[in-house]
Protein backbone atom coordinates (compact mmCIF):
# COMPACT_ATOMS: atom_id res chain seq x y z
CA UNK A 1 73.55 32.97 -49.51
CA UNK A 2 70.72 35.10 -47.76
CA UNK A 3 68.61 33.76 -50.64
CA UNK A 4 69.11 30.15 -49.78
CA UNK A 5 68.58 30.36 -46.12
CA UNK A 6 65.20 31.82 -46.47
CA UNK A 7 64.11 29.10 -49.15
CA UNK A 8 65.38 25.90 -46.78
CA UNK A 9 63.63 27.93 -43.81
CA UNK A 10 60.54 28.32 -45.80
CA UNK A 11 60.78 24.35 -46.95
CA UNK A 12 61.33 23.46 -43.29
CA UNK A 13 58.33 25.28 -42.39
CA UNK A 14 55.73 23.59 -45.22
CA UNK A 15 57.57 20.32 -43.45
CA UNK A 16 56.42 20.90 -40.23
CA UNK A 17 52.60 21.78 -41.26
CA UNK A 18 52.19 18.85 -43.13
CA UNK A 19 53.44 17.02 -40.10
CA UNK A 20 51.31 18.58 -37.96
CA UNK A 21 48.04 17.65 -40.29
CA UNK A 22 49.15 14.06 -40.36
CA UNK A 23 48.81 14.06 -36.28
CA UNK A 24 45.89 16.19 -36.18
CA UNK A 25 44.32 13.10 -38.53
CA UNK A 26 44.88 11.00 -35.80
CA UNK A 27 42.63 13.22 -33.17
CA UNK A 28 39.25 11.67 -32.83
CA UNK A 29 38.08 14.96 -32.02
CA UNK A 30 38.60 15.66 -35.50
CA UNK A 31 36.46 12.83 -37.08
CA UNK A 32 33.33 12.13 -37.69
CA UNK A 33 32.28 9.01 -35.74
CA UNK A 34 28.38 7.59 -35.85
CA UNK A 35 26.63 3.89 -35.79
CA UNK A 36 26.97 2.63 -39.46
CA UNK A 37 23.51 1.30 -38.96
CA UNK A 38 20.58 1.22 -36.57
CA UNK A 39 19.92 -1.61 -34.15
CA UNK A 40 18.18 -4.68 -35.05
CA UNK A 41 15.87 -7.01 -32.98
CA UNK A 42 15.19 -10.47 -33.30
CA UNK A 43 11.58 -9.34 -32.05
CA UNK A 44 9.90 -6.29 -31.74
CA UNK A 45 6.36 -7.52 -30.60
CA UNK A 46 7.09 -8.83 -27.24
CA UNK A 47 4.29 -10.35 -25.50
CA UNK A 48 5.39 -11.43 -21.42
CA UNK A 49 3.78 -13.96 -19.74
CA UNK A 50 4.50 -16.64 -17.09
CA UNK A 51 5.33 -18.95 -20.58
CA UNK A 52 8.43 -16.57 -21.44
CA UNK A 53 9.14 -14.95 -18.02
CA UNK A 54 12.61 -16.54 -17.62
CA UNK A 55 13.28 -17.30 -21.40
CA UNK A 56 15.01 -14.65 -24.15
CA UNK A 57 12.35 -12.30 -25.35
CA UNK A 58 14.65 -10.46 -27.95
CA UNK A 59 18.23 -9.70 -28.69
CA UNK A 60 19.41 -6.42 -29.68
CA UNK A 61 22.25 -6.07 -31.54
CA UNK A 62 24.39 -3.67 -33.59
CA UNK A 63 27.73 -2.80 -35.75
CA UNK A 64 30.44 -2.14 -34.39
CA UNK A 65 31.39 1.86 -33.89
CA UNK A 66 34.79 2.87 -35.49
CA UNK A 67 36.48 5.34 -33.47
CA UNK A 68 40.22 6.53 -34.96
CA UNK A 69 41.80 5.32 -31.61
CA UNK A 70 42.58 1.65 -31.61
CA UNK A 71 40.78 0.83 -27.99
CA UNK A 72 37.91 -1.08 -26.91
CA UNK A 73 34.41 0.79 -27.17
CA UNK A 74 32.41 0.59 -24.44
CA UNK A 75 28.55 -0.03 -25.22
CA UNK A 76 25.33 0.67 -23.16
CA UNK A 77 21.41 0.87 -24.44
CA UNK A 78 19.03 3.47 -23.56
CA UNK A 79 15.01 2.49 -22.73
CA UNK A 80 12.58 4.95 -22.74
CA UNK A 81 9.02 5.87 -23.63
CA UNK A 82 8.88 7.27 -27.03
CA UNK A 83 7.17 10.56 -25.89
CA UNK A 84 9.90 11.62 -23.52
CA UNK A 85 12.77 10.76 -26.24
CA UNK A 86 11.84 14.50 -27.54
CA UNK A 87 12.24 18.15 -26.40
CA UNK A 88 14.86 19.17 -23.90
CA UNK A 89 14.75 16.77 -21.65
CA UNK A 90 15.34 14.18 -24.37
CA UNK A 91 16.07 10.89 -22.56
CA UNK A 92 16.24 12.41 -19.65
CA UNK A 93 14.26 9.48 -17.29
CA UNK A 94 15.16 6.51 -19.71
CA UNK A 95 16.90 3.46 -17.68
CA UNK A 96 20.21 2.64 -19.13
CA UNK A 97 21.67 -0.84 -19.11
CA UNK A 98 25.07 -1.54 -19.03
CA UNK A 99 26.53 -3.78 -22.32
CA UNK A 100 30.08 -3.83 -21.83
CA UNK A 101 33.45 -3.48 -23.72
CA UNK A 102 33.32 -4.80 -27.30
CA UNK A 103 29.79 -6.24 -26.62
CA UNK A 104 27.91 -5.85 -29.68
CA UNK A 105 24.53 -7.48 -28.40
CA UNK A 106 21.62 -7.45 -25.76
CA UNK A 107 19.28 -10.20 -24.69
CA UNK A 108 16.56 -9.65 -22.25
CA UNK A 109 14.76 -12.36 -20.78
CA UNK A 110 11.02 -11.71 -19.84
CA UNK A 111 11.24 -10.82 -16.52
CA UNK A 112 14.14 -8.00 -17.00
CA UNK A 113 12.01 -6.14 -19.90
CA UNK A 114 9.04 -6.60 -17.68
CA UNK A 115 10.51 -5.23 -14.75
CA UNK A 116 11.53 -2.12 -17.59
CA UNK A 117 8.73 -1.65 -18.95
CA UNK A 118 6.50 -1.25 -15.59
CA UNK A 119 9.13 0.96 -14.04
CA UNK A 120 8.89 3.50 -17.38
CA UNK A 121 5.14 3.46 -16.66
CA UNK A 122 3.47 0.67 -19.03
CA UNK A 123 0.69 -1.23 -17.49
CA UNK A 124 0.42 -4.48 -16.47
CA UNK A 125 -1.56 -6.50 -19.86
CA UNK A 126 -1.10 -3.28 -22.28
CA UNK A 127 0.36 -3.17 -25.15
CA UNK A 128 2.63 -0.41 -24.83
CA UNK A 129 5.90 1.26 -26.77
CA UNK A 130 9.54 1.37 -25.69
CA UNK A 131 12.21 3.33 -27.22
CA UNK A 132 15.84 2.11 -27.41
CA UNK A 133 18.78 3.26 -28.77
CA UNK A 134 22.60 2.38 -28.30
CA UNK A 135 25.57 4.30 -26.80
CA UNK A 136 29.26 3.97 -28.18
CA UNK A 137 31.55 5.56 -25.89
CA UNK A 138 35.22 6.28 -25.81
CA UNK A 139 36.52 9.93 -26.18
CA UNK A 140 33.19 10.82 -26.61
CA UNK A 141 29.40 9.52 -26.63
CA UNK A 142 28.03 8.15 -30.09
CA UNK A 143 24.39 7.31 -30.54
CA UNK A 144 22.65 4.92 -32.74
CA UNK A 145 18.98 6.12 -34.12
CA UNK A 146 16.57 4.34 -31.34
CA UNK A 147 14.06 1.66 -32.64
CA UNK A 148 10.14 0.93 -31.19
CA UNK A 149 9.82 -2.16 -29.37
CA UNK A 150 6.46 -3.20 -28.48
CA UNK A 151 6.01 -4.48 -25.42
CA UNK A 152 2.93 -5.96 -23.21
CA UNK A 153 4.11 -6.88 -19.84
CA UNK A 154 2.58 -8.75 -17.35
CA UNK A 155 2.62 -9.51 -13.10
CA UNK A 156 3.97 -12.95 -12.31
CA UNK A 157 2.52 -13.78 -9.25
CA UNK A 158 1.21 -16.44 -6.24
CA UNK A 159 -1.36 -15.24 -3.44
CA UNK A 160 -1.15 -15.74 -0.08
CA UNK A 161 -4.52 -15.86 1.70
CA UNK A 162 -4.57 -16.83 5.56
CA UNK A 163 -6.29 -15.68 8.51
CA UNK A 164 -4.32 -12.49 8.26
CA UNK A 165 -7.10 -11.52 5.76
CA UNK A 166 -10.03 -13.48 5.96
CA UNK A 167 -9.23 -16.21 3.98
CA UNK A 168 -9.81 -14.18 1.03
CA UNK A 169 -7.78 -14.88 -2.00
CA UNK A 170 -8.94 -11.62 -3.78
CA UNK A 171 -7.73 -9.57 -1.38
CA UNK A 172 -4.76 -11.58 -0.17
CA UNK A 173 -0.91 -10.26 -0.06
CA UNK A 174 0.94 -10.94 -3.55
CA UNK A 175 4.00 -12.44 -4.03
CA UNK A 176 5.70 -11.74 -6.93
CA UNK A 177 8.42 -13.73 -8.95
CA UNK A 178 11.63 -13.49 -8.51
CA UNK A 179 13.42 -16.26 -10.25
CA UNK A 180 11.73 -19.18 -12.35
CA UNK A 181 9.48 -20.95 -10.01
CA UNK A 182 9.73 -18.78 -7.13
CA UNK A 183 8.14 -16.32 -5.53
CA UNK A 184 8.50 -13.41 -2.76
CA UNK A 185 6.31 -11.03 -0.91
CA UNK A 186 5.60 -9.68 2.73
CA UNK A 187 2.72 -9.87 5.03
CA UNK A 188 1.81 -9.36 8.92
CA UNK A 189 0.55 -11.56 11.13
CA UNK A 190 -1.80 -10.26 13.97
CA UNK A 191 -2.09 -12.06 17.25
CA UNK A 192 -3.55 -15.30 17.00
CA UNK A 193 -3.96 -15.36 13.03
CA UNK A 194 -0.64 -17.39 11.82
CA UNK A 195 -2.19 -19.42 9.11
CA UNK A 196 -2.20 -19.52 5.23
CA UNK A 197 -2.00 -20.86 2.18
CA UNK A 198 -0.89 -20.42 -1.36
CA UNK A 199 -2.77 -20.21 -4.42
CA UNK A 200 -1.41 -19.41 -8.03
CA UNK A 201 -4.84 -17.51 -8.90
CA UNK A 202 -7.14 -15.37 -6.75
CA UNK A 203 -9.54 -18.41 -6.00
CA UNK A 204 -9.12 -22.11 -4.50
CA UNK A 205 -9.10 -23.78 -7.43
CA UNK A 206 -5.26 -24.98 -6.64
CA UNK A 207 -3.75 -24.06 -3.37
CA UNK A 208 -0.46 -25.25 -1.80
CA UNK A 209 -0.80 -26.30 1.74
CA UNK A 210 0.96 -27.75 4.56
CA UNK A 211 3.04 -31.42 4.62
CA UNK A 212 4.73 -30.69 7.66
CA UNK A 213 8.21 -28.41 8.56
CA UNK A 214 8.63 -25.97 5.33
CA UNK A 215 7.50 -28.36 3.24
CA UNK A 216 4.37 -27.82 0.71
CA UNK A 217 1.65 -29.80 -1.35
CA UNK A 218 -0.72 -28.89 -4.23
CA UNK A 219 -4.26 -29.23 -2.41
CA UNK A 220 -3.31 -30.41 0.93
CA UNK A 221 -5.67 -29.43 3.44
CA UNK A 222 -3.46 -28.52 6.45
CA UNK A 223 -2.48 -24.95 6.68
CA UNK A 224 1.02 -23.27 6.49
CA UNK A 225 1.82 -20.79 9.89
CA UNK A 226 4.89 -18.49 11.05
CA UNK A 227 5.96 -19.28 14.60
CA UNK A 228 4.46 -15.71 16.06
CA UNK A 229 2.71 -12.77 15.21
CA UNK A 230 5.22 -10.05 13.00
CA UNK A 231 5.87 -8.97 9.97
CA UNK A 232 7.50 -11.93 7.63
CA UNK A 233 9.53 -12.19 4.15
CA UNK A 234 7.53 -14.98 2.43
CA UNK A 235 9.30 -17.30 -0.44
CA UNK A 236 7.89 -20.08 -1.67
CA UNK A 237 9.62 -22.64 -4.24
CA UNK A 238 7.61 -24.15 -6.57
CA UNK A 239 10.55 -26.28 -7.58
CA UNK A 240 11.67 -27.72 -4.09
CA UNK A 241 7.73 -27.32 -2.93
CA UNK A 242 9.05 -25.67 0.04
CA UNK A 243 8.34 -22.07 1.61
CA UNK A 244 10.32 -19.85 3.85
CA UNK A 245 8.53 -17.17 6.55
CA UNK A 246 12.05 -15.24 7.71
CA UNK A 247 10.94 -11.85 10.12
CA UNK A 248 11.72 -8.85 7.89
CA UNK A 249 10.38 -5.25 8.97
CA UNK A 250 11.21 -1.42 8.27
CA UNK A 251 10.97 0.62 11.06
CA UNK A 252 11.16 4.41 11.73
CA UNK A 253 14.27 5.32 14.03
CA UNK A 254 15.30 8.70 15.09
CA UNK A 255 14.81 11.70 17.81
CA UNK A 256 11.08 11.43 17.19
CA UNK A 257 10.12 8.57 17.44
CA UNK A 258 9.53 6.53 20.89
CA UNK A 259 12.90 4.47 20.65
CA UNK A 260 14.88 7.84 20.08
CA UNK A 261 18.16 6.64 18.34
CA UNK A 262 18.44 3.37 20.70
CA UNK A 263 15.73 0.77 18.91
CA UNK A 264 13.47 0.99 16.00
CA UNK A 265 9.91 0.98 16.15
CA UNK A 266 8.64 -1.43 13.36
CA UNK A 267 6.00 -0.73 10.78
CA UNK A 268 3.56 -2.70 9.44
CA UNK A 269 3.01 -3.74 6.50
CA UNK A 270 -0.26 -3.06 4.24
CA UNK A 271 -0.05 -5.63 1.82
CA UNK A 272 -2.96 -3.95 0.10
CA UNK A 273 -1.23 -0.64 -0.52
CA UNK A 274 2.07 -2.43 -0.52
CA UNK A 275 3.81 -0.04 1.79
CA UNK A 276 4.81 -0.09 5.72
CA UNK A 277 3.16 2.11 7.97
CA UNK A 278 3.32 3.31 11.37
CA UNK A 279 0.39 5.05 13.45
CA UNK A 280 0.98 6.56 16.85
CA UNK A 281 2.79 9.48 18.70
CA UNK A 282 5.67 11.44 17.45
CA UNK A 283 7.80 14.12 19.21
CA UNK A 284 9.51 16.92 17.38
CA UNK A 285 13.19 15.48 16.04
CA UNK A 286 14.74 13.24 13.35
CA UNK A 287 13.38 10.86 11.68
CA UNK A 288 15.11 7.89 9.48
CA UNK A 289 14.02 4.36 8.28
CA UNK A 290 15.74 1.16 8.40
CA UNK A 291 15.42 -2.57 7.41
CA UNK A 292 15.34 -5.40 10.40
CA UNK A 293 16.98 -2.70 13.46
CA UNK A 294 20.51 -2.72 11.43
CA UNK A 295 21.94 0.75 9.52
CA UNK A 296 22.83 -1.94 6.78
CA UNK A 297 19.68 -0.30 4.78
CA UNK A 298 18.68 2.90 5.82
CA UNK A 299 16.98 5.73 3.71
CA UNK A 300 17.32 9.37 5.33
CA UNK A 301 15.89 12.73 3.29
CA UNK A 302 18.62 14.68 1.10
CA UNK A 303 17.11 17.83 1.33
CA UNK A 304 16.27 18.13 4.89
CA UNK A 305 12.27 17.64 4.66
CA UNK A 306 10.55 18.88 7.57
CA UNK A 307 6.72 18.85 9.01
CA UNK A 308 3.61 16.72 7.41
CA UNK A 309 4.47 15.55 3.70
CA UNK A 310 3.10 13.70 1.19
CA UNK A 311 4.57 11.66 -1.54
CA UNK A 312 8.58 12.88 0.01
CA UNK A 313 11.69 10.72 -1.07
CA UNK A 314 14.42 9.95 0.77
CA UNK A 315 17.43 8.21 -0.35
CA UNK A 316 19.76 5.05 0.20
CA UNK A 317 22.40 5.22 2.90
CA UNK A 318 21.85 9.09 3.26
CA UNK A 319 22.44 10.74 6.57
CA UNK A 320 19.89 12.74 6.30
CA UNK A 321 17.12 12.75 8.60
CA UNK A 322 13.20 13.55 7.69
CA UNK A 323 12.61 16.46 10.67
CA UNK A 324 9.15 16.22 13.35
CA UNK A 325 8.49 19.84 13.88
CA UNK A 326 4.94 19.61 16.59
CA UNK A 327 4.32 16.54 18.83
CA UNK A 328 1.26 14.98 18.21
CA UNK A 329 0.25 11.44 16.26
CA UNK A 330 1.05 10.64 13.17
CA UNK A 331 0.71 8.04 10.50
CA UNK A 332 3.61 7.36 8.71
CA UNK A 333 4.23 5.41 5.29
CA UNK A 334 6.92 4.00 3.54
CA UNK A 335 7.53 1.94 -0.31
CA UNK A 336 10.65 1.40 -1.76
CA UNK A 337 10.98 2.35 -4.87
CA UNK A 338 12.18 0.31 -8.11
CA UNK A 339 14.98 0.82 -8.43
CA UNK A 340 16.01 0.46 -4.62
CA UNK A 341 18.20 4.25 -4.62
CA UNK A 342 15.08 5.48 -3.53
CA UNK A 343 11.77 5.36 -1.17
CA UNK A 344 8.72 7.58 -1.39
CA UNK A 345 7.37 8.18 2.30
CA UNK A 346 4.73 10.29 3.57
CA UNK A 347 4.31 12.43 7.12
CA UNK A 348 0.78 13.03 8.19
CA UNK A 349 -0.42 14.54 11.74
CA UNK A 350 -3.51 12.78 12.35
């Protein structure tokens, strides 16, 4: 009887491992999951210009991952330069876009793998190399082999030369495209110096002037003006023929400076240098910056900066505060970054 016992305990027991192998089949954690193939591109010579700008450039696209879990698998692509795909830090500053659930495809217009390409450091008509690769994710991340794309981008943009500036269009603020046909920049307007114009090249040979209210004509002679001197957001649409001058200023707010936490004092803006500044006296305190006098966008420093500094970030809706530690006058600058989580600012006692 003993005998028997032992042999139905010992039949029961190769039972329950094979059970327990069928389950443990069923563990992703247990399989070996990869990208049955690499991505493919409908183009991998990408040359960006004001032709192409808003059109499809190329379409990425790739198999679909099979993980052992029946659920959707959420996709995303990887862009990097090629040189900073190896080592340690591996990927580490590559901007990652977002594909979706099930999404086994990426187009980018023009003006998206421009606006890649220049933030990863290629320069405006250079050819130049770009790295992508694709992410499965579910349980775990999966990653395709990356492919080369080459890629020449460009700078989409009108000019904006007035009295501002002399008149000058080779020195004149830049406004840069920001949807097909239109166009977006900043300038200030001194005292007494109101007028401008538009021109799609840095000369006269077409300009966009003046047919009364916020409308505009190619090569009319009357000028284009903001209501008062200040710092303006300019648009103008090429498709309506119609332009927009709305105020628009950052301004340094804080202990330190002369408004204290009450007001802001508004910067300037260098349209050369494409950054705001401020020049004049500073008292020892906190210092933030803020868009048009609201705390709607504000950057403040993260790791509690203090004294002169060059080239210092501060971040997005951070409560932070950049610290004045002598009175004395300073100049000031500010340039948001792209993309907008960050600024780079500098402090410097003059």
């Amino acid at each position: 009887m003993k005998k028997h016992i032992n042999k139905l305990f010992a039949v029961f027991a190769v039972a329950l491992l094979g059970a327990s192998c069928t389950d443990d089949g069923d563990l992703t954690t247990l399989s070996t999951v990869n990208f049955a193939g690499g991505i493919e591109a409908s183009s991998t010579t990408i040359v960006i210009d004001a032709d192409n700008n808003f059109q499809t450039v190329t379409t990425l696209s790739w198999q679909d991952v099979a993980f052992p879990v029946n659920a959707p698998v959420t996709y995303a692509l990887e862009i990097d330069i090629p040189t900073d795909t190896l080592g340690a830090n591996a990927w580490a500053n590559a901007q990652r876009i977002e594909v979706g659930e099930a999404v086994l495809s990426k187009s980018f217009l023009g003006k998206d793998l421009n606006t890649i390409a220049l933030a990863l450091g290629l320069q405006y008509d250079t050819p130049g190399q770009l790295a992508v690769r694709a992410i499965a994710t579910l349980d775990r991340a999966v990653y395709s082999k990356s492919i080369v794309l080459n890629v020449t981008p460009f700078e989409l943009m009108m000019y904006m030369p007035g009295q501002y500036q002399g008149w000058n269009p080779e020195t004149a603020a830049r406004l840069r495209g920001i949807e097909e046909g239109i166009f977006q920049g900043y300038a200030t307007f001194p005292e007494g110096q109101l007028e401008f114009k538009f021109t799609p090249k840095k000369n006269w040979d077409t300009f966009y002037g003046s047919t009364g209210g916020d409308g505009i004509a190619e090569n009319d002679d009357d000028n284009l003006s903001v209501p008062a001197a200040g710092t303006y957001q300019i648009t103008v649409n090429l498709n309506t023929l119609t332009y927009s001058a709305v105020p628009y200023a950052y301004g340094i707010i804080g202990t330190a400076t002369p408004g204290g936490w009450d007001a802001d004092t508004n910067m300037s803006y260098d349209h050369v240098a494409e950054r705001w500044t401020y020049t004049g006296d500073l008292t020892p305190g906190a210092l933030k910056f803020r868009l048009n006098d609201a705390w709607t966008i504000n950057y403040g420093s993260a790791n509690g900066e203090s004294g002169e500094l060059a080239n210092g970030t501060v971040v997005l809706d951070n409560s932070g505060a950049h610290t004045i530690e002598e009175s004395g006058n300073y100049t000031v600058t500010f340039a948001v970054d792209t993309p907008p989580a960050t600024a780079t600012y500098t402090v410097i006692k003059n």
